[in-house]
Protein backbone atom coordinates (compact mmCIF):
# COMPACT_ATOMS: atom_id res chain seq x y z
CA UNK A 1 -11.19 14.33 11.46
CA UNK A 2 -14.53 13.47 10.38
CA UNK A 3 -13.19 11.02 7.27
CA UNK A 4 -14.47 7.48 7.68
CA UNK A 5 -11.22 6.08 6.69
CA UNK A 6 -9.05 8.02 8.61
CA UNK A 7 -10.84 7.11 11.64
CA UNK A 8 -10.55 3.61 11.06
CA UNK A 9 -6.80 3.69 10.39
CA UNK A 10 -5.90 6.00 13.49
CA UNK A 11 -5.53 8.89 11.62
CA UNK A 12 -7.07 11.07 14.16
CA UNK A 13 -4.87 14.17 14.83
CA UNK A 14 -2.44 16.71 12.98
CA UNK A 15 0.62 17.78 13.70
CA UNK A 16 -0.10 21.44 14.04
CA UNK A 17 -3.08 23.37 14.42
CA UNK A 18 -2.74 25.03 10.83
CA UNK A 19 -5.58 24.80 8.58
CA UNK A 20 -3.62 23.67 5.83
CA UNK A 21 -3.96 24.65 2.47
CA UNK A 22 -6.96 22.60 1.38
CA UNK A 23 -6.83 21.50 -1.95
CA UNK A 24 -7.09 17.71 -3.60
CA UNK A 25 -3.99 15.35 -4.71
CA UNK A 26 -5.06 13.09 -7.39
CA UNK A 27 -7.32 14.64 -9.34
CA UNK A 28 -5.24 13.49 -12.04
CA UNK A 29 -3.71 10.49 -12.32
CA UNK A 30 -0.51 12.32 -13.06
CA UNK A 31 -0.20 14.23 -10.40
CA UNK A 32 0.72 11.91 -8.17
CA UNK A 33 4.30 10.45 -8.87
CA UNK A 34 5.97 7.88 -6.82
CA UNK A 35 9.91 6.41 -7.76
CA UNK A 36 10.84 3.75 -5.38
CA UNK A 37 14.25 3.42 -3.79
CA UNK A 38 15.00 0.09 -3.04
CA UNK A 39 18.59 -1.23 -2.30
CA UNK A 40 20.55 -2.08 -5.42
CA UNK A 41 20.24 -4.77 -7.26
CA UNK A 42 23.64 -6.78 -8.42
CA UNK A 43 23.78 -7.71 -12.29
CA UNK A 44 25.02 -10.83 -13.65
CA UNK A 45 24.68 -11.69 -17.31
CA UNK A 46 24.60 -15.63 -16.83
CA UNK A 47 21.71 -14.83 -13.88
CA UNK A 48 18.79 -16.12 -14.07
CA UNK A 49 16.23 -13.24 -13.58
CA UNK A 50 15.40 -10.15 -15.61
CA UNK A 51 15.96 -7.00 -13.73
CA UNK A 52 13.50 -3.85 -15.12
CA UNK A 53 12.61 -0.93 -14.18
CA UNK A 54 8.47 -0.57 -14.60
CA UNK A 55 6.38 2.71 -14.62
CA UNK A 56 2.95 2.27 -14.14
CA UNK A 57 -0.14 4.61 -14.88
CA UNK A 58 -3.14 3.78 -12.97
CA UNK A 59 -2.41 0.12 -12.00
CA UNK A 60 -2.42 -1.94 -9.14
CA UNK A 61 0.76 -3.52 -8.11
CA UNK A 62 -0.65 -7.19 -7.82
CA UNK A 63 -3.05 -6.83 -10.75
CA UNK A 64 -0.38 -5.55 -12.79
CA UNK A 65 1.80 -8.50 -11.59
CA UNK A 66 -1.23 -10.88 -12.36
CA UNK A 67 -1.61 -9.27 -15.90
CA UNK A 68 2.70 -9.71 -16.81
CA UNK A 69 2.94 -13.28 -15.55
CA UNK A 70 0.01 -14.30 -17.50
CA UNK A 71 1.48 -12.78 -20.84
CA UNK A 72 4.86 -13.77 -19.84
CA UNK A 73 2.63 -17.41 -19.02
CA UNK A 74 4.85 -18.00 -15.70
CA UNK A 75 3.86 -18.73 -12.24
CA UNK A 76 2.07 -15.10 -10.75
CA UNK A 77 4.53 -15.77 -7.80
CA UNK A 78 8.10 -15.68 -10.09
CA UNK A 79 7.68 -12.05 -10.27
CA UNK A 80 9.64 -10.10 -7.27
CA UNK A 81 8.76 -6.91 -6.29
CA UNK A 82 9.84 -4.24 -3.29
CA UNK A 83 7.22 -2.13 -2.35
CA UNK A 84 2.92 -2.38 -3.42
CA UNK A 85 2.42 1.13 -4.70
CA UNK A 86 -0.53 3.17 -5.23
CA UNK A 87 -2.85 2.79 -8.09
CA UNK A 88 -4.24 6.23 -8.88
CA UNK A 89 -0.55 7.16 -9.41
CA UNK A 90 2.62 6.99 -11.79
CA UNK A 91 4.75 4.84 -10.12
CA UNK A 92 8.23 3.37 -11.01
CA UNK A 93 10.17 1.14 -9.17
CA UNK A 94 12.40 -2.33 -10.23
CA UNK A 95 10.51 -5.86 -10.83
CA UNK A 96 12.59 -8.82 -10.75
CA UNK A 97 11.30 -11.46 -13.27
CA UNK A 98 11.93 -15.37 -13.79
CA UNK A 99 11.32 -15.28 -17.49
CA UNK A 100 13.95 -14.61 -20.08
CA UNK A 101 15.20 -10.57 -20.99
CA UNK A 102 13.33 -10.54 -24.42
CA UNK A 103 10.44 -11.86 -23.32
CA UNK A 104 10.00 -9.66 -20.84
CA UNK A 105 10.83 -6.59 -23.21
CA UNK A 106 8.24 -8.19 -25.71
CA UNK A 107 5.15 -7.66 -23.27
CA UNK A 108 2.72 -5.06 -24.31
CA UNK A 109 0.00 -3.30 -21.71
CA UNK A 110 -2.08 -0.33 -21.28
CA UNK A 111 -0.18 2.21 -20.04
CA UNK A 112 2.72 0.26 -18.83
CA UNK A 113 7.04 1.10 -19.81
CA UNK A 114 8.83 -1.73 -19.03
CA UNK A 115 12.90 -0.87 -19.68
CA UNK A 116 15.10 -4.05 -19.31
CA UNK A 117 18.17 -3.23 -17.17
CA UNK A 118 19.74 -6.69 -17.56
CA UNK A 119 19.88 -10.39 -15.71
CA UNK A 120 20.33 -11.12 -11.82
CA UNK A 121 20.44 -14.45 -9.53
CA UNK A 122 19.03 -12.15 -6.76
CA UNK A 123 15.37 -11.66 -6.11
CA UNK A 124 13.88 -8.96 -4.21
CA UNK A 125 10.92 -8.37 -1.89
CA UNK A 126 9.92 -6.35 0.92
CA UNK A 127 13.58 -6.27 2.81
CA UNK A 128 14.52 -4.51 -0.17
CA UNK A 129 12.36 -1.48 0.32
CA UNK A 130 13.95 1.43 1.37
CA UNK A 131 11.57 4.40 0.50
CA UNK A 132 9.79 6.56 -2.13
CA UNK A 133 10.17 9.49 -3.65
CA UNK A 134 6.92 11.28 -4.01
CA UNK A 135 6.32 14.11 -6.83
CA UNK A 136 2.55 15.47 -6.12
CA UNK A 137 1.02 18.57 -7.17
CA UNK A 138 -2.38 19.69 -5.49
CA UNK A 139 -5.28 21.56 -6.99
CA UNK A 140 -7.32 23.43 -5.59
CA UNK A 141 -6.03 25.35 -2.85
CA UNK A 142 -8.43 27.73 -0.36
CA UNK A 143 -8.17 29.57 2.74
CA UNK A 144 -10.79 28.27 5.26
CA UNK A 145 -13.66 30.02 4.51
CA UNK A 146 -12.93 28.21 0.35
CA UNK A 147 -11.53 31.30 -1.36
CA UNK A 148 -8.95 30.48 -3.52
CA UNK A 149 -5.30 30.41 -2.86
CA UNK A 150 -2.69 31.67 -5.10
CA UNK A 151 0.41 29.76 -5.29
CA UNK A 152 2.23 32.32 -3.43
CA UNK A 153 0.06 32.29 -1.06
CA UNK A 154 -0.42 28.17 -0.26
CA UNK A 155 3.76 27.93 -0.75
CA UNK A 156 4.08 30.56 2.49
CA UNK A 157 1.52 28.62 4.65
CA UNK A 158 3.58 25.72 4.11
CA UNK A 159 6.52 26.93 4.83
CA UNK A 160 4.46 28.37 7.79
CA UNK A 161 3.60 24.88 8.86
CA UNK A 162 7.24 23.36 8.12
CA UNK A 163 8.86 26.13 10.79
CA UNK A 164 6.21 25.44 13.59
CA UNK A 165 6.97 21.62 13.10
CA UNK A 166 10.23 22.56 13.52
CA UNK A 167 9.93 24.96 16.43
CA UNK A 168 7.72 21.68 18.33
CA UNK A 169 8.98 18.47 16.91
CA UNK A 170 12.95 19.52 16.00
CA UNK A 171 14.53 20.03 12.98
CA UNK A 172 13.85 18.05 9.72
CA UNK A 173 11.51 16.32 12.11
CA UNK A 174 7.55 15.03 11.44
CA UNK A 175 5.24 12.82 12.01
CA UNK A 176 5.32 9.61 9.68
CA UNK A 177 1.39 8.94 10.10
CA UNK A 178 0.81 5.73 7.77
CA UNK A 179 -1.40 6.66 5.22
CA UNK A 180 -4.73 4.78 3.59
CA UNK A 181 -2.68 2.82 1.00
CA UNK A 182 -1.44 0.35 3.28
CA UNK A 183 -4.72 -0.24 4.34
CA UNK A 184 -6.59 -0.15 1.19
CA UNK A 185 -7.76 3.20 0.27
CA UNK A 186 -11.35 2.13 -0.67
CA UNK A 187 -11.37 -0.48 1.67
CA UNK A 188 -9.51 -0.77 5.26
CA UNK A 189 -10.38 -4.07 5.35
CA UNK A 190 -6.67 -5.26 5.83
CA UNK A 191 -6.32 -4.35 9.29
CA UNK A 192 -9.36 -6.37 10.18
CA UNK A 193 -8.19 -9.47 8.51
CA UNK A 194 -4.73 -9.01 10.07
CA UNK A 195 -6.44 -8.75 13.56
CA UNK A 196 -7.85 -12.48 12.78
CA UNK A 197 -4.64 -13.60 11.25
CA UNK A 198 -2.46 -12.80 14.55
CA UNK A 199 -5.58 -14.74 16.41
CA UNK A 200 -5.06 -17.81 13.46
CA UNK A 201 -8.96 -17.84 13.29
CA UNK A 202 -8.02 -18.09 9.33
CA UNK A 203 -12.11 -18.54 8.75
CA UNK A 204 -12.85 -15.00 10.18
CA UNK A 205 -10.00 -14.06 7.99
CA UNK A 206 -11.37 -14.75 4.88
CA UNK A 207 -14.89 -14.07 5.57
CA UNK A 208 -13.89 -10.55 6.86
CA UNK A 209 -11.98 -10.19 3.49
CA UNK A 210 -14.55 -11.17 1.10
CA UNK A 211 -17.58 -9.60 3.03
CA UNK A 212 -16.38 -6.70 4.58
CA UNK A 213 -17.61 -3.15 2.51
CA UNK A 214 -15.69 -0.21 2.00
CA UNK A 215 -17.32 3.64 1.97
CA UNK A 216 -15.38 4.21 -1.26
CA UNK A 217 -15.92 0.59 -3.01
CA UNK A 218 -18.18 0.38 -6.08
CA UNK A 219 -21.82 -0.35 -5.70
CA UNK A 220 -21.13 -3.40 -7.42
CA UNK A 221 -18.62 -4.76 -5.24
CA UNK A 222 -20.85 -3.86 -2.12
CA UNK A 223 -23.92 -5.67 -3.65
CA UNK A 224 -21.71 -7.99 -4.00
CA UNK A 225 -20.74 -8.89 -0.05
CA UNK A 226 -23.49 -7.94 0.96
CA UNK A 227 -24.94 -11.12 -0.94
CA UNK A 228 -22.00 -12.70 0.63
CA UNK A 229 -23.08 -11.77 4.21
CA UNK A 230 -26.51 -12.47 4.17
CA UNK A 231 -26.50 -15.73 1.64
CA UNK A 232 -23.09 -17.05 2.20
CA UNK A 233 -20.87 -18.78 -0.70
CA UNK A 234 -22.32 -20.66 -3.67
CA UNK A 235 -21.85 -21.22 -7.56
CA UNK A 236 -24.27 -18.73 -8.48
CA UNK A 237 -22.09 -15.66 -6.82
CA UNK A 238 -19.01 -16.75 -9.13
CA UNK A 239 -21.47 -15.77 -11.99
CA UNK A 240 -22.21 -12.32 -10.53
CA UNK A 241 -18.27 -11.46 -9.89
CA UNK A 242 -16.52 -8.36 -11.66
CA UNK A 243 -13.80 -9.51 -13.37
CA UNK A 244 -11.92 -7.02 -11.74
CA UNK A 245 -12.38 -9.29 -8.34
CA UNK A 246 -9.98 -11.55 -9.08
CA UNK A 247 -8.46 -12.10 -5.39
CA UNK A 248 -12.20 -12.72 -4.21
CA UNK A 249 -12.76 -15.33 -7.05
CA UNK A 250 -10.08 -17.78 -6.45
CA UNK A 251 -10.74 -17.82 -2.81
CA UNK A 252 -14.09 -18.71 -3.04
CA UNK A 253 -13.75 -20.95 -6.01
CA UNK A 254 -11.34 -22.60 -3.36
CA UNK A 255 -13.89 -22.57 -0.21
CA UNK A 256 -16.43 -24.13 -2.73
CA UNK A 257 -14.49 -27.12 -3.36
CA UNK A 258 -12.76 -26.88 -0.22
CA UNK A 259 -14.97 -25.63 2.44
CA UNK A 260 -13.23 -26.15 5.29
CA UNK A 261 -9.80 -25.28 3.78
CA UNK A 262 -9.93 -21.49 5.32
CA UNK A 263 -6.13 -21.82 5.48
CA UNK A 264 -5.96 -22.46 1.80
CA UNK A 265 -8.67 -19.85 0.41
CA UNK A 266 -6.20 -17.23 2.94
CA UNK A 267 -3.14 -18.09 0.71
CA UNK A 268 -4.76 -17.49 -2.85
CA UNK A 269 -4.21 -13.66 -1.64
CA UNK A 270 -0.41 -12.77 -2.94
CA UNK A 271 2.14 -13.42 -0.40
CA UNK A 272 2.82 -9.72 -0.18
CA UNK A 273 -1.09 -8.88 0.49
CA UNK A 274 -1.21 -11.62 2.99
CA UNK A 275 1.96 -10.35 4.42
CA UNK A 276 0.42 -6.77 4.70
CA UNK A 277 -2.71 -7.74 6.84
CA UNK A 278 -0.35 -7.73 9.28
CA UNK A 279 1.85 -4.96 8.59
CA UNK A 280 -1.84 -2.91 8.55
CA UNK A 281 -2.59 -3.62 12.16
CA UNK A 282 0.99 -2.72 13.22
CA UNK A 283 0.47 0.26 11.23
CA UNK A 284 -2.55 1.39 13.20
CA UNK A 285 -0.88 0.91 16.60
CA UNK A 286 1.47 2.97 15.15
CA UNK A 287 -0.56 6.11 14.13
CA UNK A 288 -2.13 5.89 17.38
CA UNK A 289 0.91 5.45 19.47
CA UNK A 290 2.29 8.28 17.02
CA UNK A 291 -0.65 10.18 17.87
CA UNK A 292 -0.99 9.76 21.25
CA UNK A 293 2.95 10.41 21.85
CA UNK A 294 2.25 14.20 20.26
CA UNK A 295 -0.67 15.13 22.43
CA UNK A 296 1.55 14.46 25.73
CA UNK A 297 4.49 16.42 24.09
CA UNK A 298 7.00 13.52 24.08
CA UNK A 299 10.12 13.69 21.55
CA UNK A 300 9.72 11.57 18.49
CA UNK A 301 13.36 10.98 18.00
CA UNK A 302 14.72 10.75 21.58
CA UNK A 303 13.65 7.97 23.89
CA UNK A 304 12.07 8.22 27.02
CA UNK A 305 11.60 5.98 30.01
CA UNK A 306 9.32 2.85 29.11
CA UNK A 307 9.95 3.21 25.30
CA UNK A 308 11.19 -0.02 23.85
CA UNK A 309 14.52 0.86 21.22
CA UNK A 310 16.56 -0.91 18.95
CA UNK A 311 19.83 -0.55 17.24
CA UNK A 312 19.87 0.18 13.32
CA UNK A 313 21.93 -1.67 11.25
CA UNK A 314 24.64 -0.31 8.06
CA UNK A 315 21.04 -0.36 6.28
CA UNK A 316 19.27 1.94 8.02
CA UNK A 317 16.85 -0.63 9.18
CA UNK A 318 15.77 -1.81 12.52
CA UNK A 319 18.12 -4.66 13.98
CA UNK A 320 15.60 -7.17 15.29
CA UNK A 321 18.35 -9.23 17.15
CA UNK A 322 19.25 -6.05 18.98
């Protein structure tokens, strides 16, 4: 793989040696669909929450979240979500809110459905993840040398693909790489900030996070830490921020009156971004191990001597007391 991002995030192999049927996801917003399953949620009518079910159309989990609490004018961190989905997408999944049921159905936003389901006393986060169900079409298809493929034609290499996974890895068996969202598509920055996170150097952190560039980041926003790499932090950089770079403003507005508060600039991210830095550097020794696992022919759903296991429990999740 010669993709910049892929590299970075262990993507580094395939499954089989097909050549796939080339093609592009996304080149619509709509073409990518995501519904999130998520374990149920138990209604109450004297709770205290609003329960809704939220499609999105091109929207950032956390700067939709940012954009609701402010017109709902509650805390950013009394609305409860499962999973962070992807923005170039149409994505719907449940958002527990601490703000009253008409209120809630009241809020107006670009491209946004919000359908109130009713009122809870339980909140949700990532425990309650359990999955999504992806609807994508591709565009595009070609055989290697780029002539086009017909739909007949890209269908039966799949299916092509899905029997030799079969005939190697088992049946109903494949490789769950981890892709770029979890990582930030633009941006695999969160990896690298997890890395300093584990090592609690919290200034390295934050620095890495504001200054680090991405290959697919606006020019503006790599102007931007590239200032921040060669000149540091000051008042004047505020001035020259997108307003788009929300996350980046409050934690330097918080370094500038607080400049040795690295701790405290860290936790202006949302808890679930914060939370992810680390999930994104499991994630990569995971694609590797994944990775590296398939080129020496070991089973991915047997255990072999020297794996580590665990038990699952009624959810279908690992049991970390096991």
């Amino acid at each position: 793989m010669s993709d910049p991002i892929a590299q970075a995030i262990g993507l580094q192999g395939y499954a089989t040696p097909h050549e796939g049927i080339g093609g592009i996801i996304k080149a619509r917003v709509t073409d990518f669909r995501v519904e999130e399953i998520a374990t149920p949620v138990h209604h109450d009518n004297r709770g205290r929450f609003t329960v809704a079910k939220i499609t999105l159309t091109n929207w950032e989990t956390n700067r939709f979240c940012n954009q609701l609490s402010a017109k709902l004018r509650i805390p950013r961190n009394r609305v409860f979500f499962a999973g962070t989905k992807d923005k170039r997408a149409v994505t719907s999944q449940l958002f527990v809110i601490d703000a009253p049921m008409n209120k809630v159905a009241e809020v107006e936003l670009p491209d946004v459905e919000i359908e109130v389901l009713g009122r809870t006393h339980q909140k949700i986060g990532f425990g309650n993840h359990r999955g999504n169900r992806f609807t994508i079409v591709v565009r595009g298809c070609c055989h290697p040398d780029g002539t086009p493929m017909t739909d007949d034609e890209a269908m039966a290499e799949v299916e092509r693909i899905q029997n030799d996974m079969e005939a190697s890895l088992g049946g109903q068996r494949f490789p769950n790489w981890i892709g770029p969202q979890r990582f930030g598509s633009g941006r695999p920055v969160t990896p690298h900030v997890g890395r300093h996170v584990v090592n609690e150097d919290w200034e390295q952190a934050v620095m890495t996070y504001l200054s680090m560039e991405g290959p697919n980041e606006e020019e503006e926003a790599q102007a931007i830490r590239k200032q921040i790499r060669e000149n540091g932090l000051d008042e004047g950089l505020l001035e020259s921020l997108p307003r788009w770079m929300g996350f980046e403003r409050r934690m330097i507005e918080h370094l500038l009156s607080n400049p040795d508060d690295h701790v405290g600039a860290f936790r202006k991210l949302p808890t679930n971004l914060q939370l992810m830095t680390v999930h994104a550097l499991q994630s990569i020794v995971f694609n590797k191990s994944l990775q590296r696992r398939l080129e020496e022919g070991l089973p991915l759903s047997r255990p072999v001597v020297g794996d580590i296991v665990g038990r699952i429990d009624e959810k279908s999740q690992l049991d970390v007391n096991s």
